[in-house]
PDB file of N, CA and C in Angstrom:
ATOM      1  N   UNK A   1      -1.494  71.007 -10.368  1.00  0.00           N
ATOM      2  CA  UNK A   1      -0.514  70.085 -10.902  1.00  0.00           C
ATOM      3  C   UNK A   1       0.681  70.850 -11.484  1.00  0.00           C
ATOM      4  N   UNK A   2       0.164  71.860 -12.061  1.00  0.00           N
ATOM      5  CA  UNK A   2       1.375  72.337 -12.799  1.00  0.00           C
ATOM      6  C   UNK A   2       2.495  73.443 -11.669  1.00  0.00           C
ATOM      7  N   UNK A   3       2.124  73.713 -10.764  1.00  0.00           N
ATOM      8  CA  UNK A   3       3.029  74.000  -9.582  1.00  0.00           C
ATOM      9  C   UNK A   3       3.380  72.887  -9.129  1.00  0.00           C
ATOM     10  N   UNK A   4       2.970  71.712  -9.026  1.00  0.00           N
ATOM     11  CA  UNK A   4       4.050  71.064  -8.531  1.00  0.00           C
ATOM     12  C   UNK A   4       5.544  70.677  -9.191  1.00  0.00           C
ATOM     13  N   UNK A   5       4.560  70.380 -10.659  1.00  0.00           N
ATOM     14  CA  UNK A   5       5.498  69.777 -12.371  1.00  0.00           C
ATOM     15  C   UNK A   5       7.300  71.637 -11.939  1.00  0.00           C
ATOM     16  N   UNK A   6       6.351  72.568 -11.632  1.00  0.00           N
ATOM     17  CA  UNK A   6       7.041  74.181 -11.887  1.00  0.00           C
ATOM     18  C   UNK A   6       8.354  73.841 -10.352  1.00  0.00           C
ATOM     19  N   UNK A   7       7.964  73.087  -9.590  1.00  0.00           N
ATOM     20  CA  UNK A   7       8.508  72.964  -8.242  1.00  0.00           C
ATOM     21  C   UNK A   7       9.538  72.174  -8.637  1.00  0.00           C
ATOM     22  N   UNK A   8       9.198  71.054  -8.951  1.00  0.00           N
ATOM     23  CA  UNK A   8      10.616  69.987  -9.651  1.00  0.00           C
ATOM     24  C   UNK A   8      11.242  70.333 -10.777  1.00  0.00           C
ATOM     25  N   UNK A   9      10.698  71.401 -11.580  1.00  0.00           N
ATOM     26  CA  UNK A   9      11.719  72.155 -12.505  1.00  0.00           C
ATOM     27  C   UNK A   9      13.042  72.277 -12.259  1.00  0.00           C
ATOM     28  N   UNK A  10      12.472  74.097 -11.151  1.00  0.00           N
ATOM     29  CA  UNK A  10      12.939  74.765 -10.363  1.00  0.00           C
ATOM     30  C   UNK A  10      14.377  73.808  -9.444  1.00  0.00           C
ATOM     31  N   UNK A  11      14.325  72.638  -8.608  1.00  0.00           N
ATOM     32  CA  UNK A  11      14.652  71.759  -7.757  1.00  0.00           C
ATOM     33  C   UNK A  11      15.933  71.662  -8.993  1.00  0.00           C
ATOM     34  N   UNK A  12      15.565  71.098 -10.344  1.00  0.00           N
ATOM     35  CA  UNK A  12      16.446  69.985 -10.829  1.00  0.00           C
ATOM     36  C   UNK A  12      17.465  71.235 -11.612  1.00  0.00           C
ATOM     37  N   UNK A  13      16.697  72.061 -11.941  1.00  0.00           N
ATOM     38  CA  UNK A  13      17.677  73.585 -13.016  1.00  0.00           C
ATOM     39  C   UNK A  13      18.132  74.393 -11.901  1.00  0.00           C
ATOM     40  N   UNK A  14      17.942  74.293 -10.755  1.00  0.00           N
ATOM     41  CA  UNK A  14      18.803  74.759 -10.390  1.00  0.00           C
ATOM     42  C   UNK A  14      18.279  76.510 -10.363  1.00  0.00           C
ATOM     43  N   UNK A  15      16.732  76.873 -10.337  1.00  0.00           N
ATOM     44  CA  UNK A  15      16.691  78.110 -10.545  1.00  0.00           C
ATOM     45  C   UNK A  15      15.607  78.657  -9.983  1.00  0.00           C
ATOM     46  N   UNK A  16      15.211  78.834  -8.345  1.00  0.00           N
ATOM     47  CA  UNK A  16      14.504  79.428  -7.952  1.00  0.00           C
ATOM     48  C   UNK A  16      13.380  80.039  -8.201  1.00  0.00           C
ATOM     49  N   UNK A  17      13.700  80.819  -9.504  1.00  0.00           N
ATOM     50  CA  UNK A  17      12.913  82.062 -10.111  1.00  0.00           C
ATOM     51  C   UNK A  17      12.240  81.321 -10.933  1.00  0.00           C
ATOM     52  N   UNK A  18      12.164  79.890 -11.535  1.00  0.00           N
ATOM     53  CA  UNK A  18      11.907  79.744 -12.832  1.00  0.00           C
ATOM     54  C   UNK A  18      10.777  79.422 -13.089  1.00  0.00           C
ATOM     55  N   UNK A  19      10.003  80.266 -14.131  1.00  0.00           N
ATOM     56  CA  UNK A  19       8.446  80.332 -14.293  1.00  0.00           C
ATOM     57  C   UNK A  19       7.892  79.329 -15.202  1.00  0.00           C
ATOM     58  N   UNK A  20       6.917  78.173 -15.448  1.00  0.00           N
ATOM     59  CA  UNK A  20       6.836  77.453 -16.613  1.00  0.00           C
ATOM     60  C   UNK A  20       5.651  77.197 -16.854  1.00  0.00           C
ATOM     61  N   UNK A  21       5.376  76.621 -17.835  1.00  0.00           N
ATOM     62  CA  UNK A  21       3.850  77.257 -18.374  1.00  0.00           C
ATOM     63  C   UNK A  21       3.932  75.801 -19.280  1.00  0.00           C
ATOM     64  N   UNK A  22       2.812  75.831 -19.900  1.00  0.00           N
ATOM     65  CA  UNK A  22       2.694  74.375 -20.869  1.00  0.00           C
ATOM     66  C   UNK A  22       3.507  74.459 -21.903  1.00  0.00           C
ATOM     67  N   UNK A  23       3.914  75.519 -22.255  1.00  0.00           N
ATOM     68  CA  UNK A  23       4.550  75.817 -23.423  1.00  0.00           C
ATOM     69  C   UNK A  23       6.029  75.543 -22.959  1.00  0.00           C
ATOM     70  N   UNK A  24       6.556  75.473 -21.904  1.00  0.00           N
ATOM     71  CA  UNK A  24       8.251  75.343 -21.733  1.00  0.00           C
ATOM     72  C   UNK A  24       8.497  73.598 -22.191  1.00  0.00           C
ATOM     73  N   UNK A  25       9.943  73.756 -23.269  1.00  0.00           N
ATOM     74  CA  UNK A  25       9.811  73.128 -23.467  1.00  0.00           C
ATOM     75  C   UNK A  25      11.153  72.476 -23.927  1.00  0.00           C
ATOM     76  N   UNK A  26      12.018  71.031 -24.288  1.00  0.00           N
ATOM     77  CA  UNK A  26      12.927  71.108 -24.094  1.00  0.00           C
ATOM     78  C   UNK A  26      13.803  71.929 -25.470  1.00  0.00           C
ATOM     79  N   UNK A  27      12.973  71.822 -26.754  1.00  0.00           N
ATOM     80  CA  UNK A  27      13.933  72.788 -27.836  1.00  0.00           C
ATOM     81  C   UNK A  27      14.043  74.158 -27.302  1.00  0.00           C
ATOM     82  N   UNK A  28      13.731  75.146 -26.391  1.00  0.00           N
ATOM     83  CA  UNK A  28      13.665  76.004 -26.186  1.00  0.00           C
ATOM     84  C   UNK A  28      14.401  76.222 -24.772  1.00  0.00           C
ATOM     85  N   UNK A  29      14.712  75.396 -23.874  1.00  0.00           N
ATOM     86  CA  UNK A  29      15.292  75.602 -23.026  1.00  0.00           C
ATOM     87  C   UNK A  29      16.439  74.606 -22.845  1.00  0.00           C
ATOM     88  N   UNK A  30      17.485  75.122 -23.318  1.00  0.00           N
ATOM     89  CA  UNK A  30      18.704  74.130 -23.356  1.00  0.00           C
ATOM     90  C   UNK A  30      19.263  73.614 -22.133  1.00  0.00           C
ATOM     91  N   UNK A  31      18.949  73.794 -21.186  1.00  0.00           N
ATOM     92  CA  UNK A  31      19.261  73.031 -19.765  1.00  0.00           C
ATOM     93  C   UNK A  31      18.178  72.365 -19.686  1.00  0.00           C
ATOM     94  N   UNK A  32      17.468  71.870 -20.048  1.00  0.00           N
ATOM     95  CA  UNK A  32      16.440  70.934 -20.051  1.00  0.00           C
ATOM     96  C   UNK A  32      17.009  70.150 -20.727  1.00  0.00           C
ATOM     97  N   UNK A  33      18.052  69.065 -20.701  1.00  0.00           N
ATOM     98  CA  UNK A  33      18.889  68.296 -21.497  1.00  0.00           C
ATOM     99  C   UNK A  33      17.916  66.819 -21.051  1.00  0.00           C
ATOM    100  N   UNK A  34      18.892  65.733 -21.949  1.00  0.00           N
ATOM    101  CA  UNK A  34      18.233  64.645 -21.109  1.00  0.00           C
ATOM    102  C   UNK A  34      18.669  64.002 -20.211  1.00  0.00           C
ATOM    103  N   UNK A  35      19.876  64.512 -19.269  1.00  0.00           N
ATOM    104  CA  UNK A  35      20.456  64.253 -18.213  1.00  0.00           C
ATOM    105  C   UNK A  35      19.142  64.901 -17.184  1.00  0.00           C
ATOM    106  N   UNK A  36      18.823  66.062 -17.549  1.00  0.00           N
ATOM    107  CA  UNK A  36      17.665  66.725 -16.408  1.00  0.00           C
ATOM    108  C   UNK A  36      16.267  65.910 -16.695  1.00  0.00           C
ATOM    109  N   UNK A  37      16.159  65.343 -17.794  1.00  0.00           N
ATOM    110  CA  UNK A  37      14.991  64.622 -18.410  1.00  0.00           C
ATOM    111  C   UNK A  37      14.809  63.069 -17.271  1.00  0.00           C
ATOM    112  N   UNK A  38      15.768  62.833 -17.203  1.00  0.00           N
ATOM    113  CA  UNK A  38      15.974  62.004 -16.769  1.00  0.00           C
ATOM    114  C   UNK A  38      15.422  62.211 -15.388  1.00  0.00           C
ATOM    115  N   UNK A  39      15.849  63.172 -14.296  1.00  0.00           N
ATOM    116  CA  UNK A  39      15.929  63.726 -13.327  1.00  0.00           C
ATOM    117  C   UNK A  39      14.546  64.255 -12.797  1.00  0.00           C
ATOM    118  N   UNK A  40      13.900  64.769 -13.504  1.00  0.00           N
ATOM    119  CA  UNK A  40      12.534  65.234 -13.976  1.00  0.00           C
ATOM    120  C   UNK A  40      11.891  63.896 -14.405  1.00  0.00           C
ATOM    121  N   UNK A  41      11.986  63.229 -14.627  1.00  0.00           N
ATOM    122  CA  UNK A  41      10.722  61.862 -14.760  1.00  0.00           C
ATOM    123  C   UNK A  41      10.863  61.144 -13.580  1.00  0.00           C
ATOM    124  N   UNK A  42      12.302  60.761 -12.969  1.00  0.00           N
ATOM    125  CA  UNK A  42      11.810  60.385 -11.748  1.00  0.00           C
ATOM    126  C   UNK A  42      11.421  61.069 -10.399  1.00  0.00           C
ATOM    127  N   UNK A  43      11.260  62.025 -10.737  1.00  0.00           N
ATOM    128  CA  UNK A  43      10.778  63.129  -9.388  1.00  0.00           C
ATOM    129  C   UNK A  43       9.411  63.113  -9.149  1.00  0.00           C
ATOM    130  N   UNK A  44       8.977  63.320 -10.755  1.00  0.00           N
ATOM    131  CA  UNK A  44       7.637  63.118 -11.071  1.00  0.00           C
ATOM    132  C   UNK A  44       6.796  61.799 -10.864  1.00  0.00           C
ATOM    133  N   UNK A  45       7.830  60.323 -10.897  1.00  0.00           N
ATOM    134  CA  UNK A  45       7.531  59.350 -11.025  1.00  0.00           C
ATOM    135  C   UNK A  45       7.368  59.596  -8.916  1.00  0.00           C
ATOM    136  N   UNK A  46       8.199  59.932  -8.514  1.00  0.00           N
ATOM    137  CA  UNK A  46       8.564  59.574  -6.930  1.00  0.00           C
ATOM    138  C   UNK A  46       6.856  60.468  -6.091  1.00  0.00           C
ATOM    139  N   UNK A  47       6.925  61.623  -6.858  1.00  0.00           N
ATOM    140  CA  UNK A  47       5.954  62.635  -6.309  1.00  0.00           C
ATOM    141  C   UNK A  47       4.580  62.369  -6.731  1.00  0.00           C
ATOM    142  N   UNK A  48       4.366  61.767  -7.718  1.00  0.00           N
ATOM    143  CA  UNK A  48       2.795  61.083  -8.258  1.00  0.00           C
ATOM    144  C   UNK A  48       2.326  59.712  -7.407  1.00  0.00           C
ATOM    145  N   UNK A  49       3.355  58.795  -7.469  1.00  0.00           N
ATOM    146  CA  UNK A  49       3.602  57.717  -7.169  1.00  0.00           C
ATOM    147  C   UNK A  49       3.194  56.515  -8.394  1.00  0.00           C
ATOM    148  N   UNK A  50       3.505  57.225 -10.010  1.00  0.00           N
ATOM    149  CA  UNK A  50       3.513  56.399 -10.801  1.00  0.00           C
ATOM    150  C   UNK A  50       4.809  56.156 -11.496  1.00  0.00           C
ATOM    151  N   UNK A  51       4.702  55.111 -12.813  1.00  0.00           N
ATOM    152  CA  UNK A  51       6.032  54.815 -12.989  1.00  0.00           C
ATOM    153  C   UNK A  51       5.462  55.429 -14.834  1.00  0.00           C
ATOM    154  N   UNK A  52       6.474  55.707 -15.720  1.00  0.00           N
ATOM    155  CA  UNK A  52       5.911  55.889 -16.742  1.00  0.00           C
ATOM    156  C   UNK A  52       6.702  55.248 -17.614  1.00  0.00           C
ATOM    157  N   UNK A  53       6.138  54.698 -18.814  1.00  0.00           N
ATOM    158  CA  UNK A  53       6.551  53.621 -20.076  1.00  0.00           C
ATOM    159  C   UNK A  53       7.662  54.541 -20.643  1.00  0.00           C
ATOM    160  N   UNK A  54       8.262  54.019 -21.773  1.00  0.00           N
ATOM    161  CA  UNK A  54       9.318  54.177 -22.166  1.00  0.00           C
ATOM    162  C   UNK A  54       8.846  54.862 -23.283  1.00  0.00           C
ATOM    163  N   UNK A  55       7.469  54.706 -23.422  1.00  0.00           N
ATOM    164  CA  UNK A  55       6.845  54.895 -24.895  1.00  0.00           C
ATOM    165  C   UNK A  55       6.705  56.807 -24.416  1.00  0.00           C
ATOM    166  N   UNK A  56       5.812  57.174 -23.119  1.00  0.00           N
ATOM    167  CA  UNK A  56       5.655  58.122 -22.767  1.00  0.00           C
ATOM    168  C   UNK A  56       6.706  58.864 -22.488  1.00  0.00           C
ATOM    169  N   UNK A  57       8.140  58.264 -21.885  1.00  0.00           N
ATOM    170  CA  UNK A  57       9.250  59.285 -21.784  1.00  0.00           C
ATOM    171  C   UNK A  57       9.641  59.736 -22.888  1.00  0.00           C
ATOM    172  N   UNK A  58       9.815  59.199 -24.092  1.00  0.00           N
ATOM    173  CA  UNK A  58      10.322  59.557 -25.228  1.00  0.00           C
ATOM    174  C   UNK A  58       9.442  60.143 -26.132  1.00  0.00           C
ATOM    175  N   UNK A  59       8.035  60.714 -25.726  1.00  0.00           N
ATOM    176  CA  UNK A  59       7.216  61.247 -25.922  1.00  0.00           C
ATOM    177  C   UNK A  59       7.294  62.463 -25.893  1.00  0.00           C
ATOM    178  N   UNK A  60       8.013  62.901 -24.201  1.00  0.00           N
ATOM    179  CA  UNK A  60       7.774  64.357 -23.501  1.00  0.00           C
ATOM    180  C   UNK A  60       8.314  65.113 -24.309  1.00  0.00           C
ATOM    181  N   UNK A  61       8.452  66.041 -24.851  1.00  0.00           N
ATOM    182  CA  UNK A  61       9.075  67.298 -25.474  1.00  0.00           C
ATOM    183  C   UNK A  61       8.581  68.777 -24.559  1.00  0.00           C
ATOM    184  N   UNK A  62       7.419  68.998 -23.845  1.00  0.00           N
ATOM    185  CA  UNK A  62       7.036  70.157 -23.015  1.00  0.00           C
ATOM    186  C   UNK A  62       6.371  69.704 -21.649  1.00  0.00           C
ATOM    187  N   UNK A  63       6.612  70.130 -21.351  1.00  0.00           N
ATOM    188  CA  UNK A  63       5.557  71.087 -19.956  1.00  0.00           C
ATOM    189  C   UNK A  63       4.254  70.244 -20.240  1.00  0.00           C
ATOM    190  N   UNK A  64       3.874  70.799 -21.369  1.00  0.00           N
ATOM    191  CA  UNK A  64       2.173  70.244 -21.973  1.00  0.00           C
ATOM    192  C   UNK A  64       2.199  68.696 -22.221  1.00  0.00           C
ATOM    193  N   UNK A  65       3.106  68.359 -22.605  1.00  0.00           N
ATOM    194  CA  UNK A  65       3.545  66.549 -22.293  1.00  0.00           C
ATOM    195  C   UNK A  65       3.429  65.669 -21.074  1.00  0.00           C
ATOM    196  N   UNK A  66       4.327  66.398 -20.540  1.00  0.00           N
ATOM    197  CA  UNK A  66       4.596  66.309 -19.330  1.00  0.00           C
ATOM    198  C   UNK A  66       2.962  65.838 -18.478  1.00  0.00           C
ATOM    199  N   UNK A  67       2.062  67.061 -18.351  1.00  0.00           N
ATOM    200  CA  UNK A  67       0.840  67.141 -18.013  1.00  0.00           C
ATOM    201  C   UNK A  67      -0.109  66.123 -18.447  1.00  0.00           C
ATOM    202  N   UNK A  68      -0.269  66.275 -19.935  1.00  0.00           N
ATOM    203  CA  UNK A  68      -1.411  64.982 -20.447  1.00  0.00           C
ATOM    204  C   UNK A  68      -0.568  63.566 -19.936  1.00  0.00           C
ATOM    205  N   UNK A  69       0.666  63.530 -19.527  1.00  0.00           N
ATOM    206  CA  UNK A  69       0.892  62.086 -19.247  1.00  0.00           C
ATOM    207  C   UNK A  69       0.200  62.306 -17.959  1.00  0.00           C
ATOM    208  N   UNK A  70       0.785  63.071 -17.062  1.00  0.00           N
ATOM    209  CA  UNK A  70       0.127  62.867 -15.670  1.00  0.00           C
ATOM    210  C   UNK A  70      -1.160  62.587 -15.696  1.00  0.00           C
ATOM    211  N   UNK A  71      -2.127  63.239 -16.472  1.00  0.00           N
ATOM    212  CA  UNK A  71      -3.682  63.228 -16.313  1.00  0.00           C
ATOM    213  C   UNK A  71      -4.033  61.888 -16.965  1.00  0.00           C
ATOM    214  N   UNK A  72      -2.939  61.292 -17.761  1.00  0.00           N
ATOM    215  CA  UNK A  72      -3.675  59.949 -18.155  1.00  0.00           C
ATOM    216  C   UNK A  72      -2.910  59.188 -17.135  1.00  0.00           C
ATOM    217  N   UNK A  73      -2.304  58.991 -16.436  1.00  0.00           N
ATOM    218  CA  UNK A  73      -2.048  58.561 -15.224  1.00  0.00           C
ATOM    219  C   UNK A  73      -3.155  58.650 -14.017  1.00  0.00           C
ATOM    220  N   UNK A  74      -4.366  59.689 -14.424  1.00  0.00           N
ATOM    221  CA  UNK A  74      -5.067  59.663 -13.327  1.00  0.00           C
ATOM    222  C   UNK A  74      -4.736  60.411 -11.915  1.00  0.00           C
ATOM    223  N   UNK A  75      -3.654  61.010 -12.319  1.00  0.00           N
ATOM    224  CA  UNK A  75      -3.143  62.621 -11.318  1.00  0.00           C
ATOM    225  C   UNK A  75      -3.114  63.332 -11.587  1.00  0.00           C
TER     226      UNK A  75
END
């Protein structure tokens, strides 16, 4: 899962190289804005094939967010 989550990073920043781990996260990586937030939930939403609440987007702050939503999604 988390190569795929590392694949749509990569896609939306714009950065080939870019390595991410549970810990990446958006106070720490300032191109992780919420223009890319944005960009990044529906990729995730398109590539899972779920949709996620409003409660859970405004939730995400990492990588590790990111993940426990997917797994309570059941992907």
């Amino acid at each position: 899962m988390l190569q795929k989550v590392q694949a749509i990073f990569r896609d939306i920043l714009g950065d080939d190289t870019l390595v991410i781990g549970p810990e990446f996260s958006m106070h720490k990586n300032p191109e992780w804005d919420s223009v890319a937030m944005v960009q990044v939930a529906l990729a995730l939403e398109s590539a899972y094939g779920i949709q996620f609440t409003i409660e859970e987007l405004t939730a995400i702050r990492s990588v590790a967010d990111i993940l426990n939503v997917l797994k309570n999604h059941g992907c």
